[in-house]
N, C-alpha and C. Protein backbone atom coordinates (compact mmCIF):
# COMPACT_ATOMS: atom_id res chain seq x y z
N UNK A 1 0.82 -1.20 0.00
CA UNK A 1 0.00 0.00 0.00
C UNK A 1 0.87 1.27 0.00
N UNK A 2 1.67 1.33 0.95
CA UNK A 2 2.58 2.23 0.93
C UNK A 2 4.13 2.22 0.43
N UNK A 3 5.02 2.64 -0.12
CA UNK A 3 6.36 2.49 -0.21
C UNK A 3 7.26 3.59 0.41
N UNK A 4 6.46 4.76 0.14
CA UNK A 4 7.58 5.25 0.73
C UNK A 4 6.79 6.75 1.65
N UNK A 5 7.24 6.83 3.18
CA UNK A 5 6.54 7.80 3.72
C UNK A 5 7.31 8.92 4.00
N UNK A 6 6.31 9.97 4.59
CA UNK A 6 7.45 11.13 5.17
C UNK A 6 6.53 11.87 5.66
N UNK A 7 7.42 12.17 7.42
CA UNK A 7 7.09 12.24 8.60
C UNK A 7 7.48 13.74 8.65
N UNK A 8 6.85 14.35 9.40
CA UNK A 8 7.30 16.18 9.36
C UNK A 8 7.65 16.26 10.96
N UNK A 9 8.33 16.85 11.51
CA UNK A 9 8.99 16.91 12.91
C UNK A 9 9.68 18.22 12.85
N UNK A 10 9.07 19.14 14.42
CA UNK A 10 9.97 20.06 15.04
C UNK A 10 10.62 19.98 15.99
N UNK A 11 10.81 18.16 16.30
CA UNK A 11 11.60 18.37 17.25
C UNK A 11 10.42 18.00 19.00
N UNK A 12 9.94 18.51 18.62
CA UNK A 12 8.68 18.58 20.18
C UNK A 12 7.97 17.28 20.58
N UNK A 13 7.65 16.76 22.20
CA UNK A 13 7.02 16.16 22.02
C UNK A 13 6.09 15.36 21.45
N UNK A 14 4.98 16.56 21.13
CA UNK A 14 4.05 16.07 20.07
C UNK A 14 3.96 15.32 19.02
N UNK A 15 5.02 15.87 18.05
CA UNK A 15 5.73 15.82 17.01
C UNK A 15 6.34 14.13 16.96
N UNK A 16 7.17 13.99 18.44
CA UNK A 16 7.75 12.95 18.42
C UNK A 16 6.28 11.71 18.63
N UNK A 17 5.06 12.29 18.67
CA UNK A 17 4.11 11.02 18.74
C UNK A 17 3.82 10.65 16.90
N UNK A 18 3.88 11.84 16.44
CA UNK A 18 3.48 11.66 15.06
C UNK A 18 4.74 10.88 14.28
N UNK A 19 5.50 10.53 14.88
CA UNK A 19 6.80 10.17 14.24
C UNK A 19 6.88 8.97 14.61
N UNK A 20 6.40 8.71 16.14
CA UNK A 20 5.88 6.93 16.46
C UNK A 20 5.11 6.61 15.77
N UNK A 21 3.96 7.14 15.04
CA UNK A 21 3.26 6.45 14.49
C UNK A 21 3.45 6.61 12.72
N UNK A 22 4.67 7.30 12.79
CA UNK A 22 4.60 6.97 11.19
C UNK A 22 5.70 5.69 10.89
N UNK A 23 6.57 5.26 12.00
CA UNK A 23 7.57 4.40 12.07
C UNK A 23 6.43 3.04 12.49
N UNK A 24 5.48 2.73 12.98
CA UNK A 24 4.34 1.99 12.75
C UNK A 24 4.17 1.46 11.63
N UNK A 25 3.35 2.66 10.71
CA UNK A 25 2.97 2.82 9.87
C UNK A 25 3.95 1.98 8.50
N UNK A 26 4.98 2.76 8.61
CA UNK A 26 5.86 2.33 7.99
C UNK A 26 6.71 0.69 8.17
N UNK A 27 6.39 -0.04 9.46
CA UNK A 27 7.08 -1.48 9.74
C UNK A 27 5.92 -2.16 8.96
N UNK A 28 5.04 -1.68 9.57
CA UNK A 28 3.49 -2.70 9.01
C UNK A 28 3.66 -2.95 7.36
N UNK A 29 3.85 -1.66 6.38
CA UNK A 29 3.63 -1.55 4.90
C UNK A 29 4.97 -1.94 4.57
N UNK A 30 6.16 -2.15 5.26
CA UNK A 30 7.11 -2.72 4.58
C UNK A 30 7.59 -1.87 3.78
N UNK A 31 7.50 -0.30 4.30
CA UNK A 31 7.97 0.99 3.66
C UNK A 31 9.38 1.68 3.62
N UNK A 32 9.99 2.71 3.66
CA UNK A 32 10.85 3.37 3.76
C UNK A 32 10.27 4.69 4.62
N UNK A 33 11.29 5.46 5.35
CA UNK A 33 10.58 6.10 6.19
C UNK A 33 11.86 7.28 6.03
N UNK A 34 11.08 8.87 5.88
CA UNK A 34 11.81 9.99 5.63
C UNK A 34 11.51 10.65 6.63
N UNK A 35 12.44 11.08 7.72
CA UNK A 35 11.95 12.02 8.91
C UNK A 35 12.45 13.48 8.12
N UNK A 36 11.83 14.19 8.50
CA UNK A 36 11.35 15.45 7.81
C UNK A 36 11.71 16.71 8.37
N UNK A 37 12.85 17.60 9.06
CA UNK A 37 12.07 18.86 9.57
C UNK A 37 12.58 20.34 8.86
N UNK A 38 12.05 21.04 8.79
CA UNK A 38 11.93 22.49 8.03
C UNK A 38 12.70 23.23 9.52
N UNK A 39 13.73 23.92 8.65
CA UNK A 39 14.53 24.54 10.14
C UNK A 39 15.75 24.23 9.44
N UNK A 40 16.97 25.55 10.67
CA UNK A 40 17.88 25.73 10.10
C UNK A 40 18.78 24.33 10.22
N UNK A 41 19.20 24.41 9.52
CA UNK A 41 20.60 23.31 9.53
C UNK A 41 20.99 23.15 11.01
N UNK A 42 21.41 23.48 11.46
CA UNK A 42 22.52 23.00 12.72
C UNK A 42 21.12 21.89 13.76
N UNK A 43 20.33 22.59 13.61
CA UNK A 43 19.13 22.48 14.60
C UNK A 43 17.71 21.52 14.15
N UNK A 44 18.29 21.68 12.89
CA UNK A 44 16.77 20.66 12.05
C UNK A 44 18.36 19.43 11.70
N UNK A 45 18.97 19.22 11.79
CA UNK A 45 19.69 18.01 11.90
C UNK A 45 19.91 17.18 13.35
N UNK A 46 19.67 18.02 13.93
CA UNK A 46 19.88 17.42 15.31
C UNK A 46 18.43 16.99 15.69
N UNK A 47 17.75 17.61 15.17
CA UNK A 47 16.15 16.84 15.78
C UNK A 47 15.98 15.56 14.60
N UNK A 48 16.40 15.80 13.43
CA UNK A 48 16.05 14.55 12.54
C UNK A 48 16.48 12.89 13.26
N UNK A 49 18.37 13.21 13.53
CA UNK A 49 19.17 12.31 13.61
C UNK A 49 18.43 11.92 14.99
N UNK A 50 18.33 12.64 16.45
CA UNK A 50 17.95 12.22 17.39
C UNK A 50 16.74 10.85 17.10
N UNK A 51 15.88 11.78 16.02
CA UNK A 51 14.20 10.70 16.16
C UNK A 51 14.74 9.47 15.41
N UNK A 52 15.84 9.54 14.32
CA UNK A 52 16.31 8.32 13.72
C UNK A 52 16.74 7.70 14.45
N UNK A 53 17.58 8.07 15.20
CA UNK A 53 18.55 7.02 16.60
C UNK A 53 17.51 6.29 17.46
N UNK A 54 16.05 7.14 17.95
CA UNK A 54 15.49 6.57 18.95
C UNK A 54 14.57 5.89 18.11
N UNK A 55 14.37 5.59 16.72
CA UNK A 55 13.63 4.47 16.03
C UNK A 55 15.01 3.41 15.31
N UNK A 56 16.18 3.49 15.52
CA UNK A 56 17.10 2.91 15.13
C UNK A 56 17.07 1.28 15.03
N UNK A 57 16.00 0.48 16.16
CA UNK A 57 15.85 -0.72 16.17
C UNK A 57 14.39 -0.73 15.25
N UNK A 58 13.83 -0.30 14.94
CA UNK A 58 12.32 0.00 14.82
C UNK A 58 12.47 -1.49 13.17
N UNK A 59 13.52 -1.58 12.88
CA UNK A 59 13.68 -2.51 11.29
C UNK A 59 13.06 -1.76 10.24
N UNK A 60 13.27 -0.48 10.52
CA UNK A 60 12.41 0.07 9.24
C UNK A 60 13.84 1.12 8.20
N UNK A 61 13.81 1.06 6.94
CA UNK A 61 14.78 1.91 6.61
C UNK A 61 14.29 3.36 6.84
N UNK A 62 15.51 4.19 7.58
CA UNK A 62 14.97 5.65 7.93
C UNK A 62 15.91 6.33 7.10
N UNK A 63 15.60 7.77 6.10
CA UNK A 63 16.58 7.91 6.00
C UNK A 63 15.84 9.96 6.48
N UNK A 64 17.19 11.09 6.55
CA UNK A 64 16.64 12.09 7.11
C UNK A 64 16.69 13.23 6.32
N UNK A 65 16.03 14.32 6.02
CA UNK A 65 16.03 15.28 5.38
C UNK A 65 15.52 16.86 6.35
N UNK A 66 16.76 17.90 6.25
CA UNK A 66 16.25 19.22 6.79
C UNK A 66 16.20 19.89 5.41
N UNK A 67 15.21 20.88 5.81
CA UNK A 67 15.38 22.15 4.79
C UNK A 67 14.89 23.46 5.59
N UNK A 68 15.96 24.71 5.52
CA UNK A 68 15.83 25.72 5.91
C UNK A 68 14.35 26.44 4.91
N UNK A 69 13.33 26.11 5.82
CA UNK A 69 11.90 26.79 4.89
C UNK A 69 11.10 26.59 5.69
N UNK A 70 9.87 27.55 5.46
CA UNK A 70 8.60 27.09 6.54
C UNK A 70 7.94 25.63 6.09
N UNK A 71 7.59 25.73 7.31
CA UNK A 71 7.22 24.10 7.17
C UNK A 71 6.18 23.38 6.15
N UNK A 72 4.94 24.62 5.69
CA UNK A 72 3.81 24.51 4.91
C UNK A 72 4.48 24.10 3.81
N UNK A 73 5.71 24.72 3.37
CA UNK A 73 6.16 25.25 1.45
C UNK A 73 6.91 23.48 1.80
N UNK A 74 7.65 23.55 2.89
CA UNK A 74 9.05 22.23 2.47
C UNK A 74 8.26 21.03 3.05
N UNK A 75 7.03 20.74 3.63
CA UNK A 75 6.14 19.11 3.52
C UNK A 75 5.84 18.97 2.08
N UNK A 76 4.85 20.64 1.72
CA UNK A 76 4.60 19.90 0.18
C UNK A 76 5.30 19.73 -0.92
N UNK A 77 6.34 20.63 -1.15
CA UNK A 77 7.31 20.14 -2.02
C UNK A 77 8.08 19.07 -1.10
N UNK A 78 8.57 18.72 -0.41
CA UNK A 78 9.08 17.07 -0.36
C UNK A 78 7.80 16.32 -0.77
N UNK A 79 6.77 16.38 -0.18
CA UNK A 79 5.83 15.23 -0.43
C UNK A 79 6.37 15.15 -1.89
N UNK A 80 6.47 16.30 -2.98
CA UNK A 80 6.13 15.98 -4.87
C UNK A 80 7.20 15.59 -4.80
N UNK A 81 8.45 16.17 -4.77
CA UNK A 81 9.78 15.70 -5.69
C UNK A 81 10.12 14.51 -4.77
N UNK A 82 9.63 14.09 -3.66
CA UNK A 82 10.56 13.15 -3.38
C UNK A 82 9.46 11.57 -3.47
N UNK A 83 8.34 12.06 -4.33
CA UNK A 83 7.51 10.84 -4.55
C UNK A 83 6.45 9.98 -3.84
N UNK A 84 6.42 10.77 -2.04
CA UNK A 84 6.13 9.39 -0.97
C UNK A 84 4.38 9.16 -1.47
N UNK A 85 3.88 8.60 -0.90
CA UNK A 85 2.62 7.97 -0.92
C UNK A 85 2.12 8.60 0.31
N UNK A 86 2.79 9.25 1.06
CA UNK A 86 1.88 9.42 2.37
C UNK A 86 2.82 9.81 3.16
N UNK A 87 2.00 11.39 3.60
CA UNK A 87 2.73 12.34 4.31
C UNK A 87 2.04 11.92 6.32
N UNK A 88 2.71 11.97 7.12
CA UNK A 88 2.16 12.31 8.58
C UNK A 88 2.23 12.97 9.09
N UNK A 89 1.77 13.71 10.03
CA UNK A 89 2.04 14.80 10.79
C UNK A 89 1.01 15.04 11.98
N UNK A 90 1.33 15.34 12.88
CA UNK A 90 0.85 15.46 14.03
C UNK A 90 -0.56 16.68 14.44
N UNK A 91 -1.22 16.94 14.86
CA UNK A 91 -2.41 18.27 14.76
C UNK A 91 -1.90 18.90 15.77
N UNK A 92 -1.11 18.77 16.52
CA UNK A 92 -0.84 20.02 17.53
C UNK A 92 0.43 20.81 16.60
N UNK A 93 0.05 22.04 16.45
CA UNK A 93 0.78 23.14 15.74
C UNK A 93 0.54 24.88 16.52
N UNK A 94 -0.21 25.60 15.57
CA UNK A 94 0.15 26.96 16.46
C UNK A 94 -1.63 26.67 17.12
N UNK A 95 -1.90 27.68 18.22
CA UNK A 95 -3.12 28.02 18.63
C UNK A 95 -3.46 29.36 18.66
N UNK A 96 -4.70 28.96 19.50
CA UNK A 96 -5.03 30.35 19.95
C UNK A 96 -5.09 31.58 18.31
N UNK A 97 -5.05 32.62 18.91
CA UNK A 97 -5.32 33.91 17.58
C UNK A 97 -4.50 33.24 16.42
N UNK A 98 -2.96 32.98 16.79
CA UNK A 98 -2.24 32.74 15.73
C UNK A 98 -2.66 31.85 14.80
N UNK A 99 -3.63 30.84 15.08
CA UNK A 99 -3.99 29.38 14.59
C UNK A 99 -4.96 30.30 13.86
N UNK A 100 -5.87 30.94 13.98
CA UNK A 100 -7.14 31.30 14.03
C UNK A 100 -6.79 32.32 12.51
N UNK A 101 -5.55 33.43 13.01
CA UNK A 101 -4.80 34.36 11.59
C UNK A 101 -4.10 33.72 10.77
N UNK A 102 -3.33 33.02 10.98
CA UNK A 102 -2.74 31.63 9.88
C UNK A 102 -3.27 30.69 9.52
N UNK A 103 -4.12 29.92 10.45
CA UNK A 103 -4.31 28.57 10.45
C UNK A 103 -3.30 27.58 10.38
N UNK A 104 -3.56 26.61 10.61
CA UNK A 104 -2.60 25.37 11.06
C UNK A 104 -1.63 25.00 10.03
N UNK A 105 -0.79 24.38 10.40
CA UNK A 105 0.03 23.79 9.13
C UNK A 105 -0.42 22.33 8.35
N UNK A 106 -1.11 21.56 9.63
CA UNK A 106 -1.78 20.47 8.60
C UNK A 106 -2.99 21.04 8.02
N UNK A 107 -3.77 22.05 8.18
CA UNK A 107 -5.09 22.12 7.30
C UNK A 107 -4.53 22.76 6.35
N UNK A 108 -3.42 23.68 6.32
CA UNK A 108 -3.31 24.00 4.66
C UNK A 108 -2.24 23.66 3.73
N UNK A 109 -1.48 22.14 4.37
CA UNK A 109 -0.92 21.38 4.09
C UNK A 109 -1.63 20.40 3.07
N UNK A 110 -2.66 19.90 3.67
CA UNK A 110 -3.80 19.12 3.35
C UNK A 110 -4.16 19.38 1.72
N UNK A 111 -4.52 20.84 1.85
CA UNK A 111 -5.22 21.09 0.52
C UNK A 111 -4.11 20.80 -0.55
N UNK A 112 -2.91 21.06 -0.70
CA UNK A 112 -2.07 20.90 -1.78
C UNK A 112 -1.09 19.70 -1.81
N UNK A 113 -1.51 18.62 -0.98
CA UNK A 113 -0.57 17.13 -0.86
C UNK A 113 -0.89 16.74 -2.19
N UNK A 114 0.01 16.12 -3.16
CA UNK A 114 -0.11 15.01 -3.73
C UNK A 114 -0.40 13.85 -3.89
N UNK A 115 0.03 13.52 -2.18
CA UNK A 115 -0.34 12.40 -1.46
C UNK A 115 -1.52 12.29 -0.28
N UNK A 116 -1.73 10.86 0.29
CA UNK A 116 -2.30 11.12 1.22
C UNK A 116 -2.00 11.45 2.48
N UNK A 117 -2.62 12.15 3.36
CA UNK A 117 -2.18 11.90 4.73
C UNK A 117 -2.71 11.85 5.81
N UNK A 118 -2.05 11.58 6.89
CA UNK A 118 -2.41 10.89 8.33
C UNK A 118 -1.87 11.79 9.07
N UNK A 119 -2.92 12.50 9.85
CA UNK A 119 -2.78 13.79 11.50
C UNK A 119 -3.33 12.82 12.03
N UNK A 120 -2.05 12.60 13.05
CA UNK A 120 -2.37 11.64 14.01
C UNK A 120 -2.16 12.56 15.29
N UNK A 121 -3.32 12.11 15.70
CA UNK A 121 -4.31 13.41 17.66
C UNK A 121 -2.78 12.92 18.00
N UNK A 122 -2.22 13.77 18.65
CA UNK A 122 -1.12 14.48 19.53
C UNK A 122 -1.41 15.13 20.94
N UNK A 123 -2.36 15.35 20.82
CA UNK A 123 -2.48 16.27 21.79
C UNK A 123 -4.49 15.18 22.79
């Protein structure tokens, strides 16, 4: 069903639930698994490698990708150029006014996926 996924991560608790369940996701379908986070280099490498190390037994191939960009622009372009079948991501993001003047990153993530995806409750 699936071959190849990709997981979006800032690093945060939350985040790290949506990343358990895309390493799930990914043992079950016999997938490949892309941990994901938007952020600068020094700091979006250190949250990638950490969540790879602590799924390191998980038997799933992980491999990791940062990109210095907001998070909306660099899920959906990875989702296209890098092909996956299915993006994850967690529903806890901004709140309050800010959620309300922006809106979330998975609802307007959503509208322009290529693929499908899974907001898995975080919160």
């Amino acid at each position: 069903m699936y071959e190849r996924i990709l997981v979006g991560t800032d690093g945060s608790k939350t985040a790290a639930k949506a990343v358990d369940r895309a390493v799930s996701v990914a043992a079950t379908a016999g997938a490949t698994l892309t941990i994901f986070s938007a952020a600068k280099a020094a700091k979006g490498e250190q949250i990638v490698s950490s969540e790879a190390e602590r799924h390191a037994s998980a038997g799933v191939p992980i491999l990791t990708k940062v990109v210095d960009t907001d998070p909306v622009s660099g899920l959906i372009e990875e989702a296209r150029s890098g092909g996956f079948d299915l993006l994850v991501m967690g529903n806890k993001g901004m709140q309050g006014i800010t959620r309300f003047m922006k809106g979330s990153v998975p609802n307007k993530v959503a509208h322009h996926l290529p693929c499908s995806l899974l907001i898995v409750k975080t919160t």
